[in-house]
PDB file of N, CA and C in Angstrom:
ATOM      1  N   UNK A   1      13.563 -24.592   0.087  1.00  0.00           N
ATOM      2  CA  UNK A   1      12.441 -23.717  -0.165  1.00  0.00           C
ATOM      3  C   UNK A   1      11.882 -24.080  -1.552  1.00  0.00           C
ATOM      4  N   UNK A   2      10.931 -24.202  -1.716  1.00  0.00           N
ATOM      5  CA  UNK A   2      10.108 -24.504  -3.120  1.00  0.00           C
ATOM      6  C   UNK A   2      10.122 -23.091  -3.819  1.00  0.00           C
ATOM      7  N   UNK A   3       9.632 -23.405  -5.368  1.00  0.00           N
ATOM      8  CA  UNK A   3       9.933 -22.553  -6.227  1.00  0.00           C
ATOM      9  C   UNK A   3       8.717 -20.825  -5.445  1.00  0.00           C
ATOM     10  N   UNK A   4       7.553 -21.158  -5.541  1.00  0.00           N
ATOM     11  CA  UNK A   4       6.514 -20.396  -5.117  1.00  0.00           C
ATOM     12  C   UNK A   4       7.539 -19.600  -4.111  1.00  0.00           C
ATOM     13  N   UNK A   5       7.753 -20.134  -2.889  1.00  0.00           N
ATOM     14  CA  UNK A   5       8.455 -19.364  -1.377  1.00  0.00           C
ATOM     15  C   UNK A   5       9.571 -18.700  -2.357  1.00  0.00           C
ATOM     16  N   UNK A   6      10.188 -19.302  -3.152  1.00  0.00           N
ATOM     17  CA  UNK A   6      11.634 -18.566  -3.558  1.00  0.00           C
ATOM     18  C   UNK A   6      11.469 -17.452  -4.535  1.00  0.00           C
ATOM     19  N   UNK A   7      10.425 -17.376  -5.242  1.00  0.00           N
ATOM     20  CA  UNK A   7       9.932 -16.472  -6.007  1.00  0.00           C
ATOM     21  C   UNK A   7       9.619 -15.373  -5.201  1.00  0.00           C
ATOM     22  N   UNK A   8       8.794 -15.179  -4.158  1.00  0.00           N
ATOM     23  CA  UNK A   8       8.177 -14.121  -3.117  1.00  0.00           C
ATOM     24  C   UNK A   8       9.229 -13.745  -2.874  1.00  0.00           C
ATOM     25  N   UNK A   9      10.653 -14.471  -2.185  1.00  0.00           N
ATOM     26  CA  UNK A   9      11.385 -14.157  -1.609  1.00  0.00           C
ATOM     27  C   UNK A   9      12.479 -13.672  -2.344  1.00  0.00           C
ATOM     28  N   UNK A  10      12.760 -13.485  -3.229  1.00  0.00           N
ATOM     29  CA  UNK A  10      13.348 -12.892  -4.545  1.00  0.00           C
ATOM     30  C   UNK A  10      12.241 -11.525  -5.008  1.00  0.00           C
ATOM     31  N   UNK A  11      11.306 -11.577  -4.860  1.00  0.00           N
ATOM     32  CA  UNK A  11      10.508 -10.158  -4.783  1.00  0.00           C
ATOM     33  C   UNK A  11      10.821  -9.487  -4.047  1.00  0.00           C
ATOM     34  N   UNK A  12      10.410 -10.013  -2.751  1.00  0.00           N
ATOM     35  CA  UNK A  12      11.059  -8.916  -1.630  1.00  0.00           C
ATOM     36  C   UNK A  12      12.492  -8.780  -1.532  1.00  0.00           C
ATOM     37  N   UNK A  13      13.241  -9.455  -1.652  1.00  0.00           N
ATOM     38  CA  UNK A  13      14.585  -8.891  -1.592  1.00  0.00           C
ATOM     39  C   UNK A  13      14.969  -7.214  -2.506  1.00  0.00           C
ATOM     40  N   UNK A  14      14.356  -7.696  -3.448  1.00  0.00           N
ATOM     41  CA  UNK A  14      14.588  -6.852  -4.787  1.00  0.00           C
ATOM     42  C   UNK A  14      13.976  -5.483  -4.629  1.00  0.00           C
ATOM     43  N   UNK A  15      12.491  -5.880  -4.063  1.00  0.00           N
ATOM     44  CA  UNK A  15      11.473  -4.515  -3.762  1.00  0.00           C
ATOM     45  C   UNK A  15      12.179  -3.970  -2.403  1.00  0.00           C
ATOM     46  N   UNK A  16      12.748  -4.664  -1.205  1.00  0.00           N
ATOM     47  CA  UNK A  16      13.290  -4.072  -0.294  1.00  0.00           C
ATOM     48  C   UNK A  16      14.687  -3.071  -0.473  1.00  0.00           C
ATOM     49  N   UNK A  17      15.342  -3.728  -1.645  1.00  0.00           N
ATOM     50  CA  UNK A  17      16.806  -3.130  -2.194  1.00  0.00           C
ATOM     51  C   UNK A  17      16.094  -1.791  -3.075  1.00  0.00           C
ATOM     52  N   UNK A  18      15.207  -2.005  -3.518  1.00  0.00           N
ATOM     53  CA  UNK A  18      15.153  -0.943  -4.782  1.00  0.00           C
ATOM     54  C   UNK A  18      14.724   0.152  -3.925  1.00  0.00           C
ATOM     55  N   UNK A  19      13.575   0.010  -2.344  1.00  0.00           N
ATOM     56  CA  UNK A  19      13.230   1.087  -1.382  1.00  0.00           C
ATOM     57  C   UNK A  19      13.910   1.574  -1.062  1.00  0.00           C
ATOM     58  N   UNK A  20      15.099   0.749  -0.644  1.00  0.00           N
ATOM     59  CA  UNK A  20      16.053   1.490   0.232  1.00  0.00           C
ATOM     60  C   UNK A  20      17.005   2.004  -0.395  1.00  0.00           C
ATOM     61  N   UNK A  21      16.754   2.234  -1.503  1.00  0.00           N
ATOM     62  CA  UNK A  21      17.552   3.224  -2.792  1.00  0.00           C
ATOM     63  C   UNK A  21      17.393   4.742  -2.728  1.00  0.00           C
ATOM     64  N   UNK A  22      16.523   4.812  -2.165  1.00  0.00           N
ATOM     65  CA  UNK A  22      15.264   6.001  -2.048  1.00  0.00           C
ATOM     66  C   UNK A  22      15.506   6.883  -0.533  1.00  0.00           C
ATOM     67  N   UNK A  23      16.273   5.984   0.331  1.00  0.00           N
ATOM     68  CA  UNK A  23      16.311   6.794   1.560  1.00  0.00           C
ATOM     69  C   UNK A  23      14.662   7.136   1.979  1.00  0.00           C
ATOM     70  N   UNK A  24      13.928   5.904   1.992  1.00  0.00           N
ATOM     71  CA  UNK A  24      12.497   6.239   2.341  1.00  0.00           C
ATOM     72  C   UNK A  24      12.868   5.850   4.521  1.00  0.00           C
ATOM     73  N   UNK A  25      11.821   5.859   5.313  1.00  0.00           N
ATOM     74  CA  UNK A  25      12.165   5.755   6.684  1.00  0.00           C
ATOM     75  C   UNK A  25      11.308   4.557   6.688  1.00  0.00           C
ATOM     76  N   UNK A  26      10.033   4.321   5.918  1.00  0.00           N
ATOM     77  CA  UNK A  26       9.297   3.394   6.165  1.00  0.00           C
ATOM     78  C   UNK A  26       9.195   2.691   4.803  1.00  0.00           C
ATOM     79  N   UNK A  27       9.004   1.321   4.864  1.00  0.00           N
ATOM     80  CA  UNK A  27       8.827   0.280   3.692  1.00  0.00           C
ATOM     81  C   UNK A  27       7.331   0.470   3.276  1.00  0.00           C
ATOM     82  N   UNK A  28       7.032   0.645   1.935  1.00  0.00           N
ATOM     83  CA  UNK A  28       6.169   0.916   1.533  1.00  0.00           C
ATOM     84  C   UNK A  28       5.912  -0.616   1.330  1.00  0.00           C
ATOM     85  N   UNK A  29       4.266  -1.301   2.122  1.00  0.00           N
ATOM     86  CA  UNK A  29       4.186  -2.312   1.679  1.00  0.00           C
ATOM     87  C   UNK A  29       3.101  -2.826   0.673  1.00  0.00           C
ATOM     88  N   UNK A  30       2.120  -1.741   0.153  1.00  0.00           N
ATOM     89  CA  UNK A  30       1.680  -1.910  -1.074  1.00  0.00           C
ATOM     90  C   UNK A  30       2.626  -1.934  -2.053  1.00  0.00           C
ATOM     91  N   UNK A  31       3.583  -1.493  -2.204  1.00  0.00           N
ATOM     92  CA  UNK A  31       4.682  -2.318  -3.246  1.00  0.00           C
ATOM     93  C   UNK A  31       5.021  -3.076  -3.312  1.00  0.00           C
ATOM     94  N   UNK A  32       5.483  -3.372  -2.408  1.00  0.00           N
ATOM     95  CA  UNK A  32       5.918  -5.017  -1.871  1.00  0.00           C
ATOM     96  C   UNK A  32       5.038  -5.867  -2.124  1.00  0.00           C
ATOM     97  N   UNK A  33       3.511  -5.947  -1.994  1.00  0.00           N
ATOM     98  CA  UNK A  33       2.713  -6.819  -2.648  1.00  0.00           C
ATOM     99  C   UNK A  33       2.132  -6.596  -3.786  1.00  0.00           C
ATOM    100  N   UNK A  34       2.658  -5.010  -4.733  1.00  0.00           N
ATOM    101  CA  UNK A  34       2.820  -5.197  -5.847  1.00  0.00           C
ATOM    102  C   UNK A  34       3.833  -6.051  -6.492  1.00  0.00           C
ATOM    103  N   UNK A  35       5.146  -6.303  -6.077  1.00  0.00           N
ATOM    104  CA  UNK A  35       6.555  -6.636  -6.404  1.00  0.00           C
ATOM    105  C   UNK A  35       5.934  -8.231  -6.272  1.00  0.00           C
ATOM    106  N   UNK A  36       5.280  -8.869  -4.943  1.00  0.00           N
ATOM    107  CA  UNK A  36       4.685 -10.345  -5.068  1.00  0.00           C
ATOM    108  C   UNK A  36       4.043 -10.643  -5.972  1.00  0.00           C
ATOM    109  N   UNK A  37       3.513 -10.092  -6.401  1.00  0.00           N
ATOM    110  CA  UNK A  37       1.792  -9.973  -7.469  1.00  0.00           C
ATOM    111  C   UNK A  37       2.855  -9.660  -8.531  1.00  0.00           C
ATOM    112  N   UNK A  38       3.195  -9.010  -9.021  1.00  0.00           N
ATOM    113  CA  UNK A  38       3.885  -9.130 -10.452  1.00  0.00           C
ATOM    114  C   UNK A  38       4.518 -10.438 -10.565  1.00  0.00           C
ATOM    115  N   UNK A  39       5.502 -11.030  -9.609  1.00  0.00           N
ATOM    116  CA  UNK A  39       6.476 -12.527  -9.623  1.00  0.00           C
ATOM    117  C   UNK A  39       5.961 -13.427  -9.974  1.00  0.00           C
ATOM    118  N   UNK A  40       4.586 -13.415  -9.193  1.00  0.00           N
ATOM    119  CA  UNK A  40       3.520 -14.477  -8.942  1.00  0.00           C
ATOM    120  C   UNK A  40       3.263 -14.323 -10.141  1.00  0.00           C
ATOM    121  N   UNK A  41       3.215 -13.658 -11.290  1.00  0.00           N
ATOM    122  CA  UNK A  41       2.220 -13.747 -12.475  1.00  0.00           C
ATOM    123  C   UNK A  41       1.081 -12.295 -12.997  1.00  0.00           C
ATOM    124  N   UNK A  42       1.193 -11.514 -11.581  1.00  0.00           N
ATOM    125  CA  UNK A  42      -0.259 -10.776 -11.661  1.00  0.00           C
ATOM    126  C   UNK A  42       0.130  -9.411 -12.765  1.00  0.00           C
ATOM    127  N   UNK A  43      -0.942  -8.444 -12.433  1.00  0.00           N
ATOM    128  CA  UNK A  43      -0.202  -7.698 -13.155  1.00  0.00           C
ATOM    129  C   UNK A  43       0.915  -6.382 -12.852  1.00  0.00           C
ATOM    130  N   UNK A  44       1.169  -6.408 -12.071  1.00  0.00           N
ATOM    131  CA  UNK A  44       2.114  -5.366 -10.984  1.00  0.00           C
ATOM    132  C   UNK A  44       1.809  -3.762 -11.363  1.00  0.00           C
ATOM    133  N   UNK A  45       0.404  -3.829 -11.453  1.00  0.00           N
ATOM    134  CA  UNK A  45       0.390  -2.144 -11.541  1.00  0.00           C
ATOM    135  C   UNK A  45      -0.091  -2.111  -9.960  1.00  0.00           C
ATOM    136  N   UNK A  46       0.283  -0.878  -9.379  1.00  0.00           N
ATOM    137  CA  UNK A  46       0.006  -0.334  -8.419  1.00  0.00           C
ATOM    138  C   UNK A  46      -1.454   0.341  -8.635  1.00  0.00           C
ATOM    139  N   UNK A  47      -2.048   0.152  -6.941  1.00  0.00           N
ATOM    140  CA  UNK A  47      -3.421   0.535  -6.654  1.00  0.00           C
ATOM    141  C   UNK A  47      -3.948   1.970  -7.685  1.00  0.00           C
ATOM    142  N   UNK A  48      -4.855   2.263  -8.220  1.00  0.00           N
ATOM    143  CA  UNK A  48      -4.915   3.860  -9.126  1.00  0.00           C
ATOM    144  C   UNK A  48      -4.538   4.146 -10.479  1.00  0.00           C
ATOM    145  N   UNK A  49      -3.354   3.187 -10.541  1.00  0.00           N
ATOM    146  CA  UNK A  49      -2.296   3.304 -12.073  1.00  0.00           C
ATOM    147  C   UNK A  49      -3.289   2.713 -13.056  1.00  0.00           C
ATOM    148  N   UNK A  50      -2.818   3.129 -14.032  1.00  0.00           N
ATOM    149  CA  UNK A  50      -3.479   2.865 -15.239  1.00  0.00           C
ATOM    150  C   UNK A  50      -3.182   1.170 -15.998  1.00  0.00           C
ATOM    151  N   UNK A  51      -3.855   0.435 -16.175  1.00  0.00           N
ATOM    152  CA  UNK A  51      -3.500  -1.004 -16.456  1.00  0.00           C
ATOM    153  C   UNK A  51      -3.504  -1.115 -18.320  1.00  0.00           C
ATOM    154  N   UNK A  52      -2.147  -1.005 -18.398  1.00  0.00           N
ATOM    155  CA  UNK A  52      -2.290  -1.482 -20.125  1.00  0.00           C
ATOM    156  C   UNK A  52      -2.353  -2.355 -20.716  1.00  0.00           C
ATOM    157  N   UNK A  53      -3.334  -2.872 -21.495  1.00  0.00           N
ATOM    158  CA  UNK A  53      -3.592  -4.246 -21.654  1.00  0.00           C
ATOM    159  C   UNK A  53      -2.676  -4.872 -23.015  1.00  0.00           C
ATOM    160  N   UNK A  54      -2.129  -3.473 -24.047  1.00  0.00           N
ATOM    161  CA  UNK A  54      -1.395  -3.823 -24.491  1.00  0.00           C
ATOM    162  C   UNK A  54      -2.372  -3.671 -26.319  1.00  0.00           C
ATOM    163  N   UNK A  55      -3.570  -3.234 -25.801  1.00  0.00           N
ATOM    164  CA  UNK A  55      -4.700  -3.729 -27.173  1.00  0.00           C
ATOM    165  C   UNK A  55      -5.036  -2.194 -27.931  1.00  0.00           C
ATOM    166  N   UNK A  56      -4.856  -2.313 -28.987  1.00  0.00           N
ATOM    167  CA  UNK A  56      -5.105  -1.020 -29.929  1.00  0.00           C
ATOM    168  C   UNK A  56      -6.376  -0.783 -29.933  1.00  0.00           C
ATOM    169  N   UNK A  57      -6.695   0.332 -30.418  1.00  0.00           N
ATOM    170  CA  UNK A  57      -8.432   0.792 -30.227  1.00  0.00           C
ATOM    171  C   UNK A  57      -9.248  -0.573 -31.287  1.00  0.00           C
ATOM    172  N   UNK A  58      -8.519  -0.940 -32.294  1.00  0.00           N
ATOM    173  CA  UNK A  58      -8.861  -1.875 -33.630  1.00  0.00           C
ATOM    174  C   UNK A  58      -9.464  -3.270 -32.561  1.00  0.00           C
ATOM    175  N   UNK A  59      -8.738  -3.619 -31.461  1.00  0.00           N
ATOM    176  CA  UNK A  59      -9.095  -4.689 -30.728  1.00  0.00           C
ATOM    177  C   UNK A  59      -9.736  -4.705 -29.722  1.00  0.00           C
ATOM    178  N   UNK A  60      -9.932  -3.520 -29.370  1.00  0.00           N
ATOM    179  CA  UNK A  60     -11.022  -3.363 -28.428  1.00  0.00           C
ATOM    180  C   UNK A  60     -12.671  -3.078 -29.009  1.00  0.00           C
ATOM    181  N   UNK A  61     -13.232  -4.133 -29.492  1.00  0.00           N
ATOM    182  CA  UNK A  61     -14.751  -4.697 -29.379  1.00  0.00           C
ATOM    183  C   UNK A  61     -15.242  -5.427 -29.049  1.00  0.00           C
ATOM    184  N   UNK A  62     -16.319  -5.827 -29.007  1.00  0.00           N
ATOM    185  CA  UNK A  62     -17.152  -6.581 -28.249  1.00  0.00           C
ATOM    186  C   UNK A  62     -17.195  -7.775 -29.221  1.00  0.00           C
ATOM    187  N   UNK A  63     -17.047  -8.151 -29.976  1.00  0.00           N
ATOM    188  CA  UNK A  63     -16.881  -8.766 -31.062  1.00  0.00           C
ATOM    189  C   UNK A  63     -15.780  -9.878 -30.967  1.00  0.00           C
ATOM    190  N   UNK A  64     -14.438  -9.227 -30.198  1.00  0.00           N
ATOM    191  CA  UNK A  64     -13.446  -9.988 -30.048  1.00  0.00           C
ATOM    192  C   UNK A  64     -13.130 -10.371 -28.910  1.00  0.00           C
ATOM    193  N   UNK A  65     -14.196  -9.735 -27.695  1.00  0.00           N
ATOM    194  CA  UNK A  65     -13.866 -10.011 -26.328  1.00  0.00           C
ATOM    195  C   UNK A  65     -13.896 -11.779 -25.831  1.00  0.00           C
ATOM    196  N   UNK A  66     -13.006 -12.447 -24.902  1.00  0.00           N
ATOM    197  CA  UNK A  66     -12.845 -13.299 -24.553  1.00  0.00           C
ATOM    198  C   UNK A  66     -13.056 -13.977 -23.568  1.00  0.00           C
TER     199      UNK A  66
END
């Protein structure tokens, strides 16, 4: 399996173990392609959540945008 397939597949293992921690009945699979999307690089906030970019009010202008 190449690195990419083994990465996904190390997501889902992990996102499937951490569900079934929970005693849920059904696999939530917007997590699960949050859990891909974070591995992959992205940013793993879930659909609604708030995305922190990590930038103080001082760095947020237009001045410094990229």
């Amino acid at each position: 399996m190449d690195g990419r397939k083994l990465t996904i597949h190390e997501a889902l293992v992990a996102e499937i173990e951490r569900q079934a921690e929970t005693n849920r009945k059904e696999l939530d699979l917007v997590a699960l392609a949050v859990a891909i999307d974070h591995a992959l690089g992205g940013d793993g906030v879930m659909p609604g959540d708030e995305v922190d970019e990590g930038k103080t009010p001082a760095e947020l202008n237009a001045a410094n945008d990229v």
